[in-house]
PDB file of N, CA and C in Angstrom:
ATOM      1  N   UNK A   1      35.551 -66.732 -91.335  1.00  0.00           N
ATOM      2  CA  UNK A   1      35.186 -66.982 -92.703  1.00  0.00           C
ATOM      3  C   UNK A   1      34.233 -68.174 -92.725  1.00  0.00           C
ATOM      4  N   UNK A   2      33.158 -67.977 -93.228  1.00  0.00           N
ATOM      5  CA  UNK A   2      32.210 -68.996 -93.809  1.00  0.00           C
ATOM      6  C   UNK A   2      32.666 -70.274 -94.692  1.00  0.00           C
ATOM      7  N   UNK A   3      32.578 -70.850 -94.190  1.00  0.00           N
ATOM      8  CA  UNK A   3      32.747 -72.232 -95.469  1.00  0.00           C
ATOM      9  C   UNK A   3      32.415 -71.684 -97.012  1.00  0.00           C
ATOM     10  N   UNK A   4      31.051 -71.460 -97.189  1.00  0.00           N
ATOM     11  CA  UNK A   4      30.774 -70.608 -98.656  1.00  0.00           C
ATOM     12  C   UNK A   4      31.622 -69.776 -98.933  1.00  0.00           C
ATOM     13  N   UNK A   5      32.259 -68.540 -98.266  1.00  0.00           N
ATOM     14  CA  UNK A   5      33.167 -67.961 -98.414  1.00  0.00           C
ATOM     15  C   UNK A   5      34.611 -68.437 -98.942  1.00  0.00           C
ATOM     16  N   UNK A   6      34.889 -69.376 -98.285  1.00  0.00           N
ATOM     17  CA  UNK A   6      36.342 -70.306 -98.530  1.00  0.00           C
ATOM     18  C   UNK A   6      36.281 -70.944 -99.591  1.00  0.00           C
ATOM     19  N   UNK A   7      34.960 -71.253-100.110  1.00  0.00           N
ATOM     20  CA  UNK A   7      34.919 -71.889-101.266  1.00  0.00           C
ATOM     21  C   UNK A   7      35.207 -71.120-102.166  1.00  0.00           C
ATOM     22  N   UNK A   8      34.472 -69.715-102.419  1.00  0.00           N
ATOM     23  CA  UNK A   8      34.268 -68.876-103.629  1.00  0.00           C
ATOM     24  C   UNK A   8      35.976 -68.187-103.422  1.00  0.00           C
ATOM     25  N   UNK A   9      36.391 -68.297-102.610  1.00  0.00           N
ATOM     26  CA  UNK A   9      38.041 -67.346-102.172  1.00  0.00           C
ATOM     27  C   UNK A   9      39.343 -68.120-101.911  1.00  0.00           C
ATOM     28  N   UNK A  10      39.410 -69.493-102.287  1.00  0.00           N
ATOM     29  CA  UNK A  10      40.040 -69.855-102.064  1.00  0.00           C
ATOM     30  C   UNK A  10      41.465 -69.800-102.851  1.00  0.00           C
ATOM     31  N   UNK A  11      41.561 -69.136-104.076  1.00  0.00           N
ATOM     32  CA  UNK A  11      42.735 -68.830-104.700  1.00  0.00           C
ATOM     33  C   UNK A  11      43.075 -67.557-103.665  1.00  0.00           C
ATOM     34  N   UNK A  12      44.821 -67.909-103.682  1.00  0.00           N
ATOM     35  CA  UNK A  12      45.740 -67.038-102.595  1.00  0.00           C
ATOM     36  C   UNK A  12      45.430 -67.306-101.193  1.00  0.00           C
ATOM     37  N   UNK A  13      44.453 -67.787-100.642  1.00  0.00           N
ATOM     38  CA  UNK A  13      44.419 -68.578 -99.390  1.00  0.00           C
ATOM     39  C   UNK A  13      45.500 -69.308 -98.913  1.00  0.00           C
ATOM     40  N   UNK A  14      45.904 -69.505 -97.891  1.00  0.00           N
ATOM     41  CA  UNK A  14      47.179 -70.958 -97.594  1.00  0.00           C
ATOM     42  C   UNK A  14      45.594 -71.440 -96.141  1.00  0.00           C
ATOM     43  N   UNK A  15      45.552 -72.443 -96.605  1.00  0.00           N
ATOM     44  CA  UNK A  15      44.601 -73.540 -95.858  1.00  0.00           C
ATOM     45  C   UNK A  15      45.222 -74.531 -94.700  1.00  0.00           C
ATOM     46  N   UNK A  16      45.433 -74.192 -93.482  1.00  0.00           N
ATOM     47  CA  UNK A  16      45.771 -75.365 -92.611  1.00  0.00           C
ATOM     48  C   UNK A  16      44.559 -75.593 -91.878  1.00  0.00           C
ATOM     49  N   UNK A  17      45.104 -77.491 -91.792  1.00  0.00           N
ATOM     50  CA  UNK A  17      44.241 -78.231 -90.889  1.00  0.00           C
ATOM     51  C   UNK A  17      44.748 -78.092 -89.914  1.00  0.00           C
ATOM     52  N   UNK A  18      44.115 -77.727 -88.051  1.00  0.00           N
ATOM     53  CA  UNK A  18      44.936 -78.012 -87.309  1.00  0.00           C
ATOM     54  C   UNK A  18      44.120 -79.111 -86.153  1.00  0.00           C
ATOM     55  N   UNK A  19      43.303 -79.787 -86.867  1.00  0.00           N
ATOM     56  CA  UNK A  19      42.355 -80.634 -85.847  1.00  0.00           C
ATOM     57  C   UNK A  19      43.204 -81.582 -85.331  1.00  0.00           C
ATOM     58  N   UNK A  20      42.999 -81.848 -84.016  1.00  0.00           N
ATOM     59  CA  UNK A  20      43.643 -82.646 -82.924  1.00  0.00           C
ATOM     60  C   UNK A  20      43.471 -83.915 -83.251  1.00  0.00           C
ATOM     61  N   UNK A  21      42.622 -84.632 -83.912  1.00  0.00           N
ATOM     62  CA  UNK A  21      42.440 -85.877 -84.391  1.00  0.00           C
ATOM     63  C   UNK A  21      41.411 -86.081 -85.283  1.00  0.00           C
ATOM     64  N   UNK A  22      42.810 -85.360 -86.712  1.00  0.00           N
ATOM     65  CA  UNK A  22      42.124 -85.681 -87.959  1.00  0.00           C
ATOM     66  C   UNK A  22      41.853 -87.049 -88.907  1.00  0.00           C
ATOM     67  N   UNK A  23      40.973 -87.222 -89.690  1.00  0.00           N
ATOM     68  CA  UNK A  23      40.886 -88.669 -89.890  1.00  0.00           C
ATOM     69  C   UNK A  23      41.499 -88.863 -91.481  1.00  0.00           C
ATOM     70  N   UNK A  24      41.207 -89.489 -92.077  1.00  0.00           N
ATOM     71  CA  UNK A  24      42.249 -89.540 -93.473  1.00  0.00           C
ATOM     72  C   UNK A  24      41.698 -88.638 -94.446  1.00  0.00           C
ATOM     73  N   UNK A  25      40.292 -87.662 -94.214  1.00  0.00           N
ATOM     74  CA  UNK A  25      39.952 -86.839 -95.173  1.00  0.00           C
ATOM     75  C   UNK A  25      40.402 -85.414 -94.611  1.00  0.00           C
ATOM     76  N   UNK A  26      40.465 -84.298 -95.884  1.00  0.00           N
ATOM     77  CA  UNK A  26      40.723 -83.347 -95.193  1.00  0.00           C
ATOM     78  C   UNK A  26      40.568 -82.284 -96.544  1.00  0.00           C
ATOM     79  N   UNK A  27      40.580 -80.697 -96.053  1.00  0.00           N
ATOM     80  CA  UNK A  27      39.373 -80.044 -97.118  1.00  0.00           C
ATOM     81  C   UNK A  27      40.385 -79.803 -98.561  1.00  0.00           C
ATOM     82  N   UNK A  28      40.303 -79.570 -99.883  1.00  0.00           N
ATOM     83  CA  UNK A  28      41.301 -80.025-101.038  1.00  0.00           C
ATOM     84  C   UNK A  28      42.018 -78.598-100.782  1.00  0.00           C
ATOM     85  N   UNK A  29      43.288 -78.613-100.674  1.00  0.00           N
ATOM     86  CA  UNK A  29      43.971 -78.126-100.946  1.00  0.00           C
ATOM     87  C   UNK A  29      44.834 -77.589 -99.149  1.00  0.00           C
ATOM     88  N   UNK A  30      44.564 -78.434 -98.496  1.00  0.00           N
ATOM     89  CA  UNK A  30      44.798 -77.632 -97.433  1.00  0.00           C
ATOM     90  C   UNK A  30      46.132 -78.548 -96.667  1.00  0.00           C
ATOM     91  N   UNK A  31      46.790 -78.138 -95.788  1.00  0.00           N
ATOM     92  CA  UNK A  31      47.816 -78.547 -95.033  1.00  0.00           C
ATOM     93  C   UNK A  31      47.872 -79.139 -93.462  1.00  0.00           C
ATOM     94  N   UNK A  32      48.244 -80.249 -93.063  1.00  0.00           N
ATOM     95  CA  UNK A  32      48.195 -80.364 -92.273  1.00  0.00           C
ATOM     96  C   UNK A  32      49.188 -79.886 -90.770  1.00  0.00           C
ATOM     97  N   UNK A  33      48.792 -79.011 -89.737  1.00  0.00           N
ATOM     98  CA  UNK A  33      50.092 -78.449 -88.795  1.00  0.00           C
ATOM     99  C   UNK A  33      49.297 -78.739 -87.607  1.00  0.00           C
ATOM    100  N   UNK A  34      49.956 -79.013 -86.699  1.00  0.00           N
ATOM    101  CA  UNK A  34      50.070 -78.641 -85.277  1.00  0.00           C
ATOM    102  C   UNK A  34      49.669 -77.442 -84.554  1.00  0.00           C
ATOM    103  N   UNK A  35      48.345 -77.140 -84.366  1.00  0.00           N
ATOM    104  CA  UNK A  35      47.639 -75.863 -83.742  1.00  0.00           C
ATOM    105  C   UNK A  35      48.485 -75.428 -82.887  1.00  0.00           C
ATOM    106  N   UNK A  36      49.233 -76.100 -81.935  1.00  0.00           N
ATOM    107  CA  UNK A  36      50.293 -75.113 -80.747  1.00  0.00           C
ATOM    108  C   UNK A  36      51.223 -74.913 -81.538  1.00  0.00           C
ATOM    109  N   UNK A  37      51.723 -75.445 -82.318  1.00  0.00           N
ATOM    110  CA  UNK A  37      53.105 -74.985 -83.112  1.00  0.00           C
ATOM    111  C   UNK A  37      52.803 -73.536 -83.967  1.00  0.00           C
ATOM    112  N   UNK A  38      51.655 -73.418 -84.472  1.00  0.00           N
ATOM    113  CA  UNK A  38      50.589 -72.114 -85.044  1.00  0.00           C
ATOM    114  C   UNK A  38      50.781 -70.990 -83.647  1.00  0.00           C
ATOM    115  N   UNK A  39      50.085 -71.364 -82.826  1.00  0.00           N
ATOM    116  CA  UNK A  39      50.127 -70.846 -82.263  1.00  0.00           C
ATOM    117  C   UNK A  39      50.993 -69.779 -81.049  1.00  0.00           C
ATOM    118  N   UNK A  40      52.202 -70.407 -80.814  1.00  0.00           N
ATOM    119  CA  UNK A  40      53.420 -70.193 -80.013  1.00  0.00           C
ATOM    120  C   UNK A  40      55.259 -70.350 -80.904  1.00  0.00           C
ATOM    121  N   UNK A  41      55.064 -70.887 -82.087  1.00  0.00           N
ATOM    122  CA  UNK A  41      56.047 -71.118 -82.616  1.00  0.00           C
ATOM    123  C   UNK A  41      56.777 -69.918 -83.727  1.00  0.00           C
ATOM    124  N   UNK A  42      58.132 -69.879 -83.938  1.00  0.00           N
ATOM    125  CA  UNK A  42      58.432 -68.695 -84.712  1.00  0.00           C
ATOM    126  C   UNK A  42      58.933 -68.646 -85.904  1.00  0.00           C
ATOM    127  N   UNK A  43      58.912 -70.196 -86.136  1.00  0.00           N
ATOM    128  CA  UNK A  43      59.199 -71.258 -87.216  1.00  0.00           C
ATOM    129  C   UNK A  43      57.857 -71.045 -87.978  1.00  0.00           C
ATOM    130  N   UNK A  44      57.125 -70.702 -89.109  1.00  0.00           N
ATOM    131  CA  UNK A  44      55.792 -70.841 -89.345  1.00  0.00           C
ATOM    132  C   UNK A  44      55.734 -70.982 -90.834  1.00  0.00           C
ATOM    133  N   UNK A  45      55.286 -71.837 -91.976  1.00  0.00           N
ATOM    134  CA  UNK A  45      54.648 -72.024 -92.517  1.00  0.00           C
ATOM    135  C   UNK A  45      54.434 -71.090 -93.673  1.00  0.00           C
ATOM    136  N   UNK A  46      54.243 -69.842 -93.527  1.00  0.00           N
ATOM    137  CA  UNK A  46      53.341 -68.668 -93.639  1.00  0.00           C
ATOM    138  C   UNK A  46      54.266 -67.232 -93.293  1.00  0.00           C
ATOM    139  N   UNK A  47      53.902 -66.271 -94.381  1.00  0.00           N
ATOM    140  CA  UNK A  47      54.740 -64.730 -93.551  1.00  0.00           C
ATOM    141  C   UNK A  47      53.657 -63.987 -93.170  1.00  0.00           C
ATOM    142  N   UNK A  48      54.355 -62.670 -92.841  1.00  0.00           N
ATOM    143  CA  UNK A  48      52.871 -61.812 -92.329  1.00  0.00           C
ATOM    144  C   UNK A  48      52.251 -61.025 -93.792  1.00  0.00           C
ATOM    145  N   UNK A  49      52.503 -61.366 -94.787  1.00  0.00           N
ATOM    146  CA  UNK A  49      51.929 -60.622 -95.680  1.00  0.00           C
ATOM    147  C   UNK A  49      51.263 -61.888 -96.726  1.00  0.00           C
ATOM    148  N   UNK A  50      50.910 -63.150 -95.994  1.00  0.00           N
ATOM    149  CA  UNK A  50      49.768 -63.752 -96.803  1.00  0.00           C
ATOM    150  C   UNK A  50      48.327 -64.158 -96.332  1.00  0.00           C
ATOM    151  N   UNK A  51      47.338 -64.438 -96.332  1.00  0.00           N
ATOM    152  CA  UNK A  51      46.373 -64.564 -95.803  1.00  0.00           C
ATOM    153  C   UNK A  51      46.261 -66.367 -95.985  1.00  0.00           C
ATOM    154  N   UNK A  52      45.803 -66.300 -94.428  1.00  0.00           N
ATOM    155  CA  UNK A  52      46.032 -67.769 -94.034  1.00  0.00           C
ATOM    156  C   UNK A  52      44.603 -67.916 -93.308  1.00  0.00           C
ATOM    157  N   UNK A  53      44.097 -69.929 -93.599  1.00  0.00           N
ATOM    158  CA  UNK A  53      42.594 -69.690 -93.008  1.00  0.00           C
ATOM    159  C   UNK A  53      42.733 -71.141 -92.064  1.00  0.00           C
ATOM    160  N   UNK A  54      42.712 -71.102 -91.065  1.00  0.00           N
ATOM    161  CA  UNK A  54      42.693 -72.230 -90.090  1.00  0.00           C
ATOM    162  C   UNK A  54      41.427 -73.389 -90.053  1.00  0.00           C
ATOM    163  N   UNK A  55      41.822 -74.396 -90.028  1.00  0.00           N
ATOM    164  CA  UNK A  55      40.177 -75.139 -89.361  1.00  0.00           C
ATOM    165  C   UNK A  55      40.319 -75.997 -88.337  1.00  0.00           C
ATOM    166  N   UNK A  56      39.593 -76.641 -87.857  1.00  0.00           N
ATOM    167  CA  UNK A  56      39.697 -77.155 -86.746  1.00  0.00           C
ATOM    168  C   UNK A  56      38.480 -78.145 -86.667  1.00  0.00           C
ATOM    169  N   UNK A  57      38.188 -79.296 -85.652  1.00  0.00           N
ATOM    170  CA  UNK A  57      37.241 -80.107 -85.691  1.00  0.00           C
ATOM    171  C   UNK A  57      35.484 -79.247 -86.020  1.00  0.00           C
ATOM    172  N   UNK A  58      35.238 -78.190 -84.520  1.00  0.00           N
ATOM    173  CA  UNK A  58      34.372 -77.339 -84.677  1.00  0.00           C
ATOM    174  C   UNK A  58      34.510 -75.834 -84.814  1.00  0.00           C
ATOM    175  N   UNK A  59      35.625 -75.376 -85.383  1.00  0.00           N
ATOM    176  CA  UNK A  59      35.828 -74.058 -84.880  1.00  0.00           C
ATOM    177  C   UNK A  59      36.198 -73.200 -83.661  1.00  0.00           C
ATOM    178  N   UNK A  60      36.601 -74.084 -82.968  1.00  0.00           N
ATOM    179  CA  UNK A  60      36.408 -73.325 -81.411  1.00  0.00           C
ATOM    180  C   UNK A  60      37.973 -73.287 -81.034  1.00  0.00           C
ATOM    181  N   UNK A  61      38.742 -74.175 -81.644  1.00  0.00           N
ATOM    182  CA  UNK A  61      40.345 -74.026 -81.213  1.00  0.00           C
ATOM    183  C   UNK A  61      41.267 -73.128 -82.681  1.00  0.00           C
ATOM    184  N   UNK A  62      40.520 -73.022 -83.584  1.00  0.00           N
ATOM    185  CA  UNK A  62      40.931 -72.549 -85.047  1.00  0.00           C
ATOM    186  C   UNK A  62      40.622 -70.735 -84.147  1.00  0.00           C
ATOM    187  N   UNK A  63      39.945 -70.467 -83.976  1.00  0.00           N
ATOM    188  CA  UNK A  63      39.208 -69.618 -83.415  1.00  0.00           C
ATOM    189  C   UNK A  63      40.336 -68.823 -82.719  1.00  0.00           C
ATOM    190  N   UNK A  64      40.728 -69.260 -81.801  1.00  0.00           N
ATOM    191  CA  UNK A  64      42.021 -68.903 -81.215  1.00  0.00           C
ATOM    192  C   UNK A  64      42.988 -68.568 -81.076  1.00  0.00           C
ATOM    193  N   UNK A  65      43.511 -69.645 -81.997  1.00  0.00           N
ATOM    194  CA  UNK A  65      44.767 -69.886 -82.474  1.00  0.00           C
ATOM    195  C   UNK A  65      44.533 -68.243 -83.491  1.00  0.00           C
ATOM    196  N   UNK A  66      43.780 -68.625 -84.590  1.00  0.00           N
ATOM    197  CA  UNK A  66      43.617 -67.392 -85.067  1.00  0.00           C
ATOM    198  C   UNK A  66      44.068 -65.866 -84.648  1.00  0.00           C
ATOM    199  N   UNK A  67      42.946 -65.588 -83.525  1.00  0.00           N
ATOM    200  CA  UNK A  67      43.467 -64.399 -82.804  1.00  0.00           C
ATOM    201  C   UNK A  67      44.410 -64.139 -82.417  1.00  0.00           C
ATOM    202  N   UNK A  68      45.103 -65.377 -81.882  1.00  0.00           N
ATOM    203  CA  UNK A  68      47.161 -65.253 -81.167  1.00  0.00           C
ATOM    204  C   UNK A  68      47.436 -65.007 -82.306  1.00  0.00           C
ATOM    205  N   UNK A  69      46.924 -65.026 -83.794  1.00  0.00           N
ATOM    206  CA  UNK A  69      48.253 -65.311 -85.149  1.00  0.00           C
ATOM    207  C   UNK A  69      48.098 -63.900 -85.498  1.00  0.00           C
ATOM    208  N   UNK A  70      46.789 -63.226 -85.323  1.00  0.00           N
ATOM    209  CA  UNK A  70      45.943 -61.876 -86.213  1.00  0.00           C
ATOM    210  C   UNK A  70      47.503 -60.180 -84.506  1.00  0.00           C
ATOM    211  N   UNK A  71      47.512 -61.357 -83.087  1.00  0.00           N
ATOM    212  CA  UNK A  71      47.477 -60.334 -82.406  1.00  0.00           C
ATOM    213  C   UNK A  71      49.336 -60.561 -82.846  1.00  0.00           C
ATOM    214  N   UNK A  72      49.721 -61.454 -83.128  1.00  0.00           N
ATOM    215  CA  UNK A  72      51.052 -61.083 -83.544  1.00  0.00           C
ATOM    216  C   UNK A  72      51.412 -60.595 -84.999  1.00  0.00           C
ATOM    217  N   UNK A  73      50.804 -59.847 -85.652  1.00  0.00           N
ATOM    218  CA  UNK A  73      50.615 -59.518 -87.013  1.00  0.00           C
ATOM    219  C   UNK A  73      50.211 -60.056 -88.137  1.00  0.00           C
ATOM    220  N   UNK A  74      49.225 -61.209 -88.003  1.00  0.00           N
ATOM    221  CA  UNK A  74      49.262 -61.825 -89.146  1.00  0.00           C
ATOM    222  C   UNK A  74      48.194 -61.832 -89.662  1.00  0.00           C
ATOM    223  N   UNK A  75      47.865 -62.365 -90.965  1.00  0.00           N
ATOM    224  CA  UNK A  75      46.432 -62.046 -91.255  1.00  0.00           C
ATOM    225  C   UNK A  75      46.033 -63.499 -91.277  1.00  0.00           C
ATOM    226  N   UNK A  76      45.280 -64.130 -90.457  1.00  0.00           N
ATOM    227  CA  UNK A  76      44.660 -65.135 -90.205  1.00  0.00           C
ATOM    228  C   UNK A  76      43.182 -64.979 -89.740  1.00  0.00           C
ATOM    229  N   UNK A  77      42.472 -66.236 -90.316  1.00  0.00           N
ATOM    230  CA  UNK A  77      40.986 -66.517 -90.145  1.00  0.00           C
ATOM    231  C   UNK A  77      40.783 -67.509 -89.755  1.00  0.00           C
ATOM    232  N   UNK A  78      39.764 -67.995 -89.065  1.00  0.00           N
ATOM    233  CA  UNK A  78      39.236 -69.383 -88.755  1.00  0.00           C
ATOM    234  C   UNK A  78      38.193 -69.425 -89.506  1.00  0.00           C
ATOM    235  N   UNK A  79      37.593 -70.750 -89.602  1.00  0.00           N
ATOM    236  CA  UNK A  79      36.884 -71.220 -90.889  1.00  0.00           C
ATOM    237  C   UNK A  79      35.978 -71.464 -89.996  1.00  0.00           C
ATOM    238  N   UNK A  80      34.819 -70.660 -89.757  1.00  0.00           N
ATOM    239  CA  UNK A  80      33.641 -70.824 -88.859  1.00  0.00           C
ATOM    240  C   UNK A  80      32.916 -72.204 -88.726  1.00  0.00           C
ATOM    241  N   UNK A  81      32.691 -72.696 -87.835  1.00  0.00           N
ATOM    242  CA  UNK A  81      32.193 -73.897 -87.793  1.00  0.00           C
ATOM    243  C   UNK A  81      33.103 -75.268 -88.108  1.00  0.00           C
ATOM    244  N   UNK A  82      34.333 -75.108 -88.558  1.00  0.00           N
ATOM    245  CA  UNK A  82      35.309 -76.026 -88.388  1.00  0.00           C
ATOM    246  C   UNK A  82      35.007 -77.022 -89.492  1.00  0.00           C
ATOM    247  N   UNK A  83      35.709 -77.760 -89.593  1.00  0.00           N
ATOM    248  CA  UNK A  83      35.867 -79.183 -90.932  1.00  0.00           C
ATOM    249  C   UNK A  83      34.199 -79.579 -90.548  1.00  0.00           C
ATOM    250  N   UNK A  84      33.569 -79.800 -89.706  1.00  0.00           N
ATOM    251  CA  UNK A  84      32.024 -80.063 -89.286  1.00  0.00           C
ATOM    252  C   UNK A  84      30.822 -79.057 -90.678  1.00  0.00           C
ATOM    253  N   UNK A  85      31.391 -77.585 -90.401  1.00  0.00           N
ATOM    254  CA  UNK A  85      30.672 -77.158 -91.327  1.00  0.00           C
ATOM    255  C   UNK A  85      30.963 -77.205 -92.905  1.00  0.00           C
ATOM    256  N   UNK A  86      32.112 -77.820 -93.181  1.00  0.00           N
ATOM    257  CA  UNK A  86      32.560 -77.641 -94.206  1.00  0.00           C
ATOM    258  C   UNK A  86      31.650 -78.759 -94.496  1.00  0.00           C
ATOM    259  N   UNK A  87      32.078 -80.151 -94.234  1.00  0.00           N
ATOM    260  CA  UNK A  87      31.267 -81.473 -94.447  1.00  0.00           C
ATOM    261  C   UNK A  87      29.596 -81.059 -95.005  1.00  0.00           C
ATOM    262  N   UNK A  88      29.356 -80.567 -93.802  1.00  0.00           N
ATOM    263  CA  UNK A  88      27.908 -80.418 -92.989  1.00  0.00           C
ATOM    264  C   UNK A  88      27.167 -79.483 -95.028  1.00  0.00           C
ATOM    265  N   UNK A  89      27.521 -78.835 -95.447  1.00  0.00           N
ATOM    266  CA  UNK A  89      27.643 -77.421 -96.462  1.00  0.00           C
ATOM    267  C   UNK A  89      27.589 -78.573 -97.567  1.00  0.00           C
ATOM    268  N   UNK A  90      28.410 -79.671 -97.885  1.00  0.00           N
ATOM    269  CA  UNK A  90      27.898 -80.578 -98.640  1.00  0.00           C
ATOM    270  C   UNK A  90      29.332 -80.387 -99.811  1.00  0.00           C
ATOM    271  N   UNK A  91      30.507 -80.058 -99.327  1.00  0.00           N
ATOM    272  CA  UNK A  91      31.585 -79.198-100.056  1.00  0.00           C
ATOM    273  C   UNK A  91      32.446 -80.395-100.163  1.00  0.00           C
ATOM    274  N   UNK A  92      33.150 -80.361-101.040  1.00  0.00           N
ATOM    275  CA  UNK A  92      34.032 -81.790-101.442  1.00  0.00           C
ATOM    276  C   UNK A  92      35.535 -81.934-100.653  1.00  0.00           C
ATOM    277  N   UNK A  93      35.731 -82.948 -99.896  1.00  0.00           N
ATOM    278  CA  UNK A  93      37.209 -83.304 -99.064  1.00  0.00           C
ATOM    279  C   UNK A  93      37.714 -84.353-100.406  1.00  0.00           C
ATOM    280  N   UNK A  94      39.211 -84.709 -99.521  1.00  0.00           N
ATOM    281  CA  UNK A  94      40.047 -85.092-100.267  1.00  0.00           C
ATOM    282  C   UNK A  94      40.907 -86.007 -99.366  1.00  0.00           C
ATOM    283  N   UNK A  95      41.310 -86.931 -99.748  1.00  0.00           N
ATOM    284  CA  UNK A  95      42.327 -88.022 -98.933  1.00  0.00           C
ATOM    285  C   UNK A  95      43.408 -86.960 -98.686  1.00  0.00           C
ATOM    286  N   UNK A  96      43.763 -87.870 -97.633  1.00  0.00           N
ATOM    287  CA  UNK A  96      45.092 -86.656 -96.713  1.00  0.00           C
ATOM    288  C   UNK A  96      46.008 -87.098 -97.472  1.00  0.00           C
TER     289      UNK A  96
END
């Protein structure tokens, strides 16, 4: 998913941050988790019948995680280009 996209779709979304070293901003409305806990855990956040959108510093570990969440049934996205493109797009953050 595109940043533009996330913007215009973000009602019914569930938004986690899972950047490894996030700083005190972070995108409005979103949650902060533990990408391996996303990823390997059975404890989650989230069921398989909501649509969930990951981010990550650049996209490249959201990315992933994603696919492990999509190959165990879930409907998950990564937010292309990571909290970088969100910034980068000129889109409004929010204190953590």
């Amino acid at each position: 998913m595109k940043p533009d996209e996330l913007r215009e779709r973000s009602d019914g979304l569930k938004l986690f941050d899972i950047r490894k070293n996030p700083d005190d901003r972070q995108i409005p409305g979103s949650v902060r988790v533990e990408g391996q806990a996303l990823e390997t855990g059975d404890d989650l956040p989230f069921g398989k019948d909501e649509e969930v959108v990951l981010y990550c510093g650049s996209g490249n570990s959201c990315s992933r995680i994603a696919k492990a969440l999509r190959d165990r049934g879930f409907h998950a996205v990564a937010l292309e280009g990571g909290y970088r493109a969100w910034v980068d797009a000129g889109f409004p953050t929010e204190e953590r």
